[in-house]
N, C-alpha and C. Protein backbone atom coordinates (compact mmCIF):
# COMPACT_ATOMS: atom_id res chain seq x y z
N UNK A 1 18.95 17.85 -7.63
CA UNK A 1 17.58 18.34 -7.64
C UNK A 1 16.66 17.25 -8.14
N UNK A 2 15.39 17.34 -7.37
CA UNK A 2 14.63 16.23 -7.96
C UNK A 2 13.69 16.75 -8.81
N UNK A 3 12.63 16.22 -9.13
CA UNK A 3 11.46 16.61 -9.39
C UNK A 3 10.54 16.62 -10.95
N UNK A 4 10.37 17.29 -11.62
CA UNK A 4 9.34 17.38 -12.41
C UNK A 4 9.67 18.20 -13.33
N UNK A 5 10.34 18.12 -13.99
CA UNK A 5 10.57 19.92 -15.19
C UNK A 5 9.24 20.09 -16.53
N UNK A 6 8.68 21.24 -16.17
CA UNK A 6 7.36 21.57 -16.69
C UNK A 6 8.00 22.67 -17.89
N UNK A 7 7.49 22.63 -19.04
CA UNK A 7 8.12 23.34 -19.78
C UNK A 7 6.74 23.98 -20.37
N UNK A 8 6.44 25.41 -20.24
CA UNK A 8 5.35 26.41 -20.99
C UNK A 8 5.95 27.52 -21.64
N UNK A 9 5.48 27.64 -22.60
CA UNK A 9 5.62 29.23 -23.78
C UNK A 9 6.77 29.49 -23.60
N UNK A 10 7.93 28.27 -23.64
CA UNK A 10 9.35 28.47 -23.73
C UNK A 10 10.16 28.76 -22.66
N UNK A 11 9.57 28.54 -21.40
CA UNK A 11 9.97 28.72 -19.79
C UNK A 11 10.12 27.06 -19.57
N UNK A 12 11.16 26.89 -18.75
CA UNK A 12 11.22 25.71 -17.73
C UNK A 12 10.91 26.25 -16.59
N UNK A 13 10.48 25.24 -15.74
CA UNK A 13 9.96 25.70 -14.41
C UNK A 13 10.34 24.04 -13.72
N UNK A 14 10.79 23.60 -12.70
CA UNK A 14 11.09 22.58 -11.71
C UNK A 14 9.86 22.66 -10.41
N UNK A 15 9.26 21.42 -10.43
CA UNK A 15 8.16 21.43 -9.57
C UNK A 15 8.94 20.18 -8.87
N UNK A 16 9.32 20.69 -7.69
CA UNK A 16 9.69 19.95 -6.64
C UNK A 16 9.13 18.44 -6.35
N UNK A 17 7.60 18.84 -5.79
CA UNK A 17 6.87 17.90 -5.15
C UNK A 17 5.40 17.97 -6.53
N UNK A 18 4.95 17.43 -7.42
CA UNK A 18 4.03 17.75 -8.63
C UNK A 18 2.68 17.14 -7.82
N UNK A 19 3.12 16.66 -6.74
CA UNK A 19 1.38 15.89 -6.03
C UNK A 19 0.83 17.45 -5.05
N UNK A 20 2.06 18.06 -4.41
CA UNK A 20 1.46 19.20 -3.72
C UNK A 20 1.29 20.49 -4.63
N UNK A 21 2.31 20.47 -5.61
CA UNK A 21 1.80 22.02 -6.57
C UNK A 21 1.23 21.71 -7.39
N UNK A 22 0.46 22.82 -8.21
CA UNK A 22 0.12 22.76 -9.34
C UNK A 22 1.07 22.43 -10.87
N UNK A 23 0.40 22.04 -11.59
CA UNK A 23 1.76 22.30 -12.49
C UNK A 23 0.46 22.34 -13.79
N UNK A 24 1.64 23.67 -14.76
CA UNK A 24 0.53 23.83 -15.66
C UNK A 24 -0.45 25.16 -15.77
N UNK A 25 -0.31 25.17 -14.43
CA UNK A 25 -1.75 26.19 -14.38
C UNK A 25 -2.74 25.29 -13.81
N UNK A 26 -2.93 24.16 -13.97
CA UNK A 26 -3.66 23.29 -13.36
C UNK A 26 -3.84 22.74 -12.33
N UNK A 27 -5.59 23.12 -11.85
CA UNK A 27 -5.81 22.22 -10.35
C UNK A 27 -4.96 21.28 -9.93
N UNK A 28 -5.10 21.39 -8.26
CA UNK A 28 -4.47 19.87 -8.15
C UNK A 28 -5.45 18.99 -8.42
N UNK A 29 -4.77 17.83 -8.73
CA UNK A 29 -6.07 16.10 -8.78
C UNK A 29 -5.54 15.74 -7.44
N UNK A 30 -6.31 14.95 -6.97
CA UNK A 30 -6.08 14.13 -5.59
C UNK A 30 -5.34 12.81 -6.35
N UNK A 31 -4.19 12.35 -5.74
CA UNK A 31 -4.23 11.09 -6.33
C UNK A 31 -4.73 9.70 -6.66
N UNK A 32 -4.86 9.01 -6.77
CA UNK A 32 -5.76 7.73 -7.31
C UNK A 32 -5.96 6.77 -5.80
N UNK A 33 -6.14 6.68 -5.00
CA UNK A 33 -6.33 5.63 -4.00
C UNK A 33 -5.95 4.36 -4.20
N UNK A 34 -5.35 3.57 -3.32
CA UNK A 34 -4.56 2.83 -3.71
C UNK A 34 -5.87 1.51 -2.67
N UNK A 35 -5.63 0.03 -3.52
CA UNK A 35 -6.41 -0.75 -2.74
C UNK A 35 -5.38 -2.48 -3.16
N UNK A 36 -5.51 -2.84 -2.15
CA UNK A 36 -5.25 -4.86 -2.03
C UNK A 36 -6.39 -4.92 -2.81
N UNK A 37 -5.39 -5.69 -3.84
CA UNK A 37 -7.01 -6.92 -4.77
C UNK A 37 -6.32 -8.29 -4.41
N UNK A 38 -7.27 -9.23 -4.30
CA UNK A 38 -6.57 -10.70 -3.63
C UNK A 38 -7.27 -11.05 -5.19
N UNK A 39 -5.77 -11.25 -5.99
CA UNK A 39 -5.74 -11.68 -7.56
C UNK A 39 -6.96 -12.82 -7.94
N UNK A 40 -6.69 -14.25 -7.10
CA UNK A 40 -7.49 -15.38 -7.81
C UNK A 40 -9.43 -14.88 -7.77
N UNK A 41 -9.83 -13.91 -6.89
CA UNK A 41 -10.99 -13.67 -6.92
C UNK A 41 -10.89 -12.39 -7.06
N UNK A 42 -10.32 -11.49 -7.28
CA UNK A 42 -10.56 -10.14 -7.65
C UNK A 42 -11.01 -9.17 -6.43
N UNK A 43 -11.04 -9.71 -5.66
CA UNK A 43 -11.13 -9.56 -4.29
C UNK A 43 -10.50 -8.41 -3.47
N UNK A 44 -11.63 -7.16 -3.30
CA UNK A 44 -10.77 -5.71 -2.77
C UNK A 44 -10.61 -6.15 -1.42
N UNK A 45 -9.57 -5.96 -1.12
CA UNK A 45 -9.68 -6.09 0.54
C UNK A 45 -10.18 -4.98 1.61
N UNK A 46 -11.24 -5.42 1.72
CA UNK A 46 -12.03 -3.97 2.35
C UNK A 46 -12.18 -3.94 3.93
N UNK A 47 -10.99 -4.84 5.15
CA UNK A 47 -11.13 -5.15 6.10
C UNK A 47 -9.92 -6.21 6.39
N UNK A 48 -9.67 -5.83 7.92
CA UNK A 48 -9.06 -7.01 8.19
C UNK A 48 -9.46 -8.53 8.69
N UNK A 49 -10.52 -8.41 8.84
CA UNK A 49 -11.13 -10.33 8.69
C UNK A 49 -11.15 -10.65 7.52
N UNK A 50 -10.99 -9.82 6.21
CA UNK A 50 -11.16 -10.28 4.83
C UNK A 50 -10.03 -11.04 4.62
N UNK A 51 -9.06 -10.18 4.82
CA UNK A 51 -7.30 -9.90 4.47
C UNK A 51 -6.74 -10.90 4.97
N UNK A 52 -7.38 -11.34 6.86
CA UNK A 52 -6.64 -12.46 7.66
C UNK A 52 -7.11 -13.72 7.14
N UNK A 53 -8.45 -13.89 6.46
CA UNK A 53 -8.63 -15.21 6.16
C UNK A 53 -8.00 -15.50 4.30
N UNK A 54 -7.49 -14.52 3.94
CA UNK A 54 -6.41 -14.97 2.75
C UNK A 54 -5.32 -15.06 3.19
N UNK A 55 -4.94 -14.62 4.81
CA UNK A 55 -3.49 -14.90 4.80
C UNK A 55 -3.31 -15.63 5.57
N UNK A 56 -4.11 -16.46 6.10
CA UNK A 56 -4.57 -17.81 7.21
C UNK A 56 -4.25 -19.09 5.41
N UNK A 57 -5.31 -18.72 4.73
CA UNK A 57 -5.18 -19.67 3.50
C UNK A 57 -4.05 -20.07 2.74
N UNK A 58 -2.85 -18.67 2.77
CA UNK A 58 -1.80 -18.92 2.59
C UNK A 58 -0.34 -19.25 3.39
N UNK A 59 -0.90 -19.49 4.59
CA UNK A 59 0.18 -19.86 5.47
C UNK A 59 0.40 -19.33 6.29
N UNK A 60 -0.15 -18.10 6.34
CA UNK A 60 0.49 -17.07 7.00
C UNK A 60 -0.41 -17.44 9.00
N UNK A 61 0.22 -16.74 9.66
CA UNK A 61 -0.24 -16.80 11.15
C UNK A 61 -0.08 -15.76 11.75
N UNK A 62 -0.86 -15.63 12.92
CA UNK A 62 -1.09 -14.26 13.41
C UNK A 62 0.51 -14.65 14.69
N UNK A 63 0.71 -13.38 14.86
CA UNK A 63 1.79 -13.30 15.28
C UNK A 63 1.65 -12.53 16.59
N UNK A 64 1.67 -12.63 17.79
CA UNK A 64 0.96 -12.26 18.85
C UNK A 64 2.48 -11.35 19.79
N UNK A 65 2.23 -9.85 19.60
CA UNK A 65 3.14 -9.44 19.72
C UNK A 65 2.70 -8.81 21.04
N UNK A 66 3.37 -9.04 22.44
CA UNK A 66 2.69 -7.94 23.49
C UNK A 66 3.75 -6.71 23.88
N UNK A 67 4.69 -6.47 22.68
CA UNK A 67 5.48 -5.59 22.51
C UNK A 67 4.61 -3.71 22.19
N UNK A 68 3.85 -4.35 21.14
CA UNK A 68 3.09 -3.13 20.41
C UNK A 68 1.55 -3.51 20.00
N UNK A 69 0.62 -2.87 21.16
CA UNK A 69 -0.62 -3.18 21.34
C UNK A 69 -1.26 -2.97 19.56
N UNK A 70 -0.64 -1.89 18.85
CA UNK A 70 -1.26 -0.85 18.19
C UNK A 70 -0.67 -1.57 17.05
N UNK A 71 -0.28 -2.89 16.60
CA UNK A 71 0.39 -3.72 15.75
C UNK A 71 -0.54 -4.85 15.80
N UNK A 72 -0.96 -5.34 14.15
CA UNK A 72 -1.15 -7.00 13.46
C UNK A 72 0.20 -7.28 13.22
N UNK A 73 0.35 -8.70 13.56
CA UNK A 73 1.15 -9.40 12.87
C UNK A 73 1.70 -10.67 12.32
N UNK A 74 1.79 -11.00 11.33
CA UNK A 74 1.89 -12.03 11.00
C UNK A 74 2.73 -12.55 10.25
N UNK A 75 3.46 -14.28 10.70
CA UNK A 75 4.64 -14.71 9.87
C UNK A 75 4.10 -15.86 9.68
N UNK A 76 5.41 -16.45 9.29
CA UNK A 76 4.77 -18.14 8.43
C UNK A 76 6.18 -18.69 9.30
N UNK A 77 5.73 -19.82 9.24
CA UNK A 77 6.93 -20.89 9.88
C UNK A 77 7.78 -21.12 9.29
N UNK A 78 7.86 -21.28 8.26
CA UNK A 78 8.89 -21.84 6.97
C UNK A 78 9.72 -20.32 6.24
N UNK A 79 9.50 -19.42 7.11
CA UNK A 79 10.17 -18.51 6.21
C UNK A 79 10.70 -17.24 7.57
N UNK A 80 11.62 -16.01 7.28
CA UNK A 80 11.83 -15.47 8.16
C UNK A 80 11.01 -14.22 8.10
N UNK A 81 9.78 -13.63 6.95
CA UNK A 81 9.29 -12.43 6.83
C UNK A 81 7.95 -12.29 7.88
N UNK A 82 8.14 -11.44 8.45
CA UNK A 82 7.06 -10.34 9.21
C UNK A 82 6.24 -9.86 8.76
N UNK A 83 5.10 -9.60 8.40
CA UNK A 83 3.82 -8.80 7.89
C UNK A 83 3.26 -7.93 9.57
N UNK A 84 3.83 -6.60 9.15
CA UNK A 84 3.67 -5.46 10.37
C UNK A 84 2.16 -4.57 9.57
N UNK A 85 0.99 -4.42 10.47
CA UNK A 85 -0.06 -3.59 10.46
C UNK A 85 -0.37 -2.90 10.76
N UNK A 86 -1.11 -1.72 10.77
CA UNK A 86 -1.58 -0.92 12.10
C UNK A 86 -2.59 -2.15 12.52
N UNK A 87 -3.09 -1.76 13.86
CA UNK A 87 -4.30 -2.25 14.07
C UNK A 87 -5.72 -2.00 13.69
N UNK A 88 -5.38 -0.25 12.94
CA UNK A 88 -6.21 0.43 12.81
C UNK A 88 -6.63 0.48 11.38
N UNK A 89 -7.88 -0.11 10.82
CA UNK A 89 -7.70 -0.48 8.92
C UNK A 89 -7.65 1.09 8.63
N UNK A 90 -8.27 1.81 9.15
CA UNK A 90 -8.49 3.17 8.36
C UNK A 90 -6.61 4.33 8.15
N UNK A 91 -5.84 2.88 9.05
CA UNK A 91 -4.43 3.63 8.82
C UNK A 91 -3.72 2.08 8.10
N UNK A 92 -4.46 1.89 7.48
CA UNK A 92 -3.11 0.83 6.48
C UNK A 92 -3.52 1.60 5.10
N UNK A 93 -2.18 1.53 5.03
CA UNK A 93 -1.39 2.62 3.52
C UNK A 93 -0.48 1.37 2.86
N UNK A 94 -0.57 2.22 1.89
CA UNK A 94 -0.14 1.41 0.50
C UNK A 94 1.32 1.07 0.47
N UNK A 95 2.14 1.17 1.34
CA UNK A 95 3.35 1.19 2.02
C UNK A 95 3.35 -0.52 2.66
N UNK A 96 1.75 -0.67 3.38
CA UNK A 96 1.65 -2.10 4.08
C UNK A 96 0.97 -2.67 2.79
N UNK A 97 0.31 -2.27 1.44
CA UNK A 97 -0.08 -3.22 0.95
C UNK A 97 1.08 -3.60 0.27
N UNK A 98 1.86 -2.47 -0.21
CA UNK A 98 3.22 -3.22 -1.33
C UNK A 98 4.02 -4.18 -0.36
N UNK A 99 4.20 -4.69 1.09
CA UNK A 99 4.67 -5.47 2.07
C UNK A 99 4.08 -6.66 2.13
N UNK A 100 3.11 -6.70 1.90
CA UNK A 100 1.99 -8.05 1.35
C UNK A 100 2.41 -8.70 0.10
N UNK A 101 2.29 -7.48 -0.70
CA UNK A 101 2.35 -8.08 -1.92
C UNK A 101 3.70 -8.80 -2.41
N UNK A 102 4.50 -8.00 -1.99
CA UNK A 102 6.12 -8.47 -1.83
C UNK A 102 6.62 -10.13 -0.99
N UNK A 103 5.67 -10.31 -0.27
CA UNK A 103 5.99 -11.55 0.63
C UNK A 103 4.67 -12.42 -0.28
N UNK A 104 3.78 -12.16 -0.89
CA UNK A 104 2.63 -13.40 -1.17
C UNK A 104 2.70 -12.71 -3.06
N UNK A 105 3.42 -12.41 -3.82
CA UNK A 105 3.87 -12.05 -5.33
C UNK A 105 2.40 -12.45 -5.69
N UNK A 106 2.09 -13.98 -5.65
CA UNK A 106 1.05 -14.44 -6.83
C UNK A 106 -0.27 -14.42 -6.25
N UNK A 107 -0.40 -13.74 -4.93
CA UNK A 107 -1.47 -13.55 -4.27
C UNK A 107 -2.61 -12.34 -4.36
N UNK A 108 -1.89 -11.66 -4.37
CA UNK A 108 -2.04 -10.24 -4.50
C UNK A 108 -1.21 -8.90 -5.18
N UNK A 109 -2.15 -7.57 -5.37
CA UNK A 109 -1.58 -6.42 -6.52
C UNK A 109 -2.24 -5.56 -5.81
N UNK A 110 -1.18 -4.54 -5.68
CA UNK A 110 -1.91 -3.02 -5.92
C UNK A 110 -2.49 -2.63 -7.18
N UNK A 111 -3.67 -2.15 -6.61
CA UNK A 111 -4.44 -1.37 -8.06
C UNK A 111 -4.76 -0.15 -7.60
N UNK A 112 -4.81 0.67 -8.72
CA UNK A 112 -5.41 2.00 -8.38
C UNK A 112 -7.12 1.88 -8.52
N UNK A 113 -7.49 2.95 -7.79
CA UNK A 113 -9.07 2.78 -7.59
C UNK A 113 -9.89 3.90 -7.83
């Protein structure tokens, strides 16, 4: 079993999923939004011309895939990692920023927002 054990007025209670139920008695909160900061300037990444010209600066190259229209992508020559996108900014999730951050460490951080 996974989850969350909530303990009130001497009851345990197991909250499965604690982002979709309540726990507590308490509203849900929405969770915190997640954003790319490009570390040396503090820099939210609010776009992909922002994002491509820090990852042009760091080596990185666009990767011209005519496999998947609906895909950015970009690798570096000197190394074997992929940086996979939507094409679409309003669908990159924090899933593609921890993939960034993982291939460029001293470049960039998730922050909450």
């Amino acid at each position: 079993m996974s989850g969350v054990w909530v303990f009130r007025n001497g009851v345990a209670r197991l909250v499965s999923n604690p982002m979709a139920e309540p726990i507590d008695g308490m509203e849900l909160t929405s969770s915190k939004r997640k954003v790319l900061v490009y570390r040396s300037t503090n820099e939210v990444m609010t776009s992909y011309a922002a994002l491509e010209t820090k990852l042009l600066a760091l080596g990185w190259e666009r990767y011209n895939n005519n496999d998947d229209p609906d895909l950015l992508q970009y690798h570096k020559s000197c190394s074997v990692h992929l940086i996979s996108l939507p094409r679409d900014f309003n669908k990159f999730k924090s899933i593609h920023m921890y993939d960034i951050v993982v291939k460029n460490r001293s470049a960039f951080e998730v922050r909450d927002m």
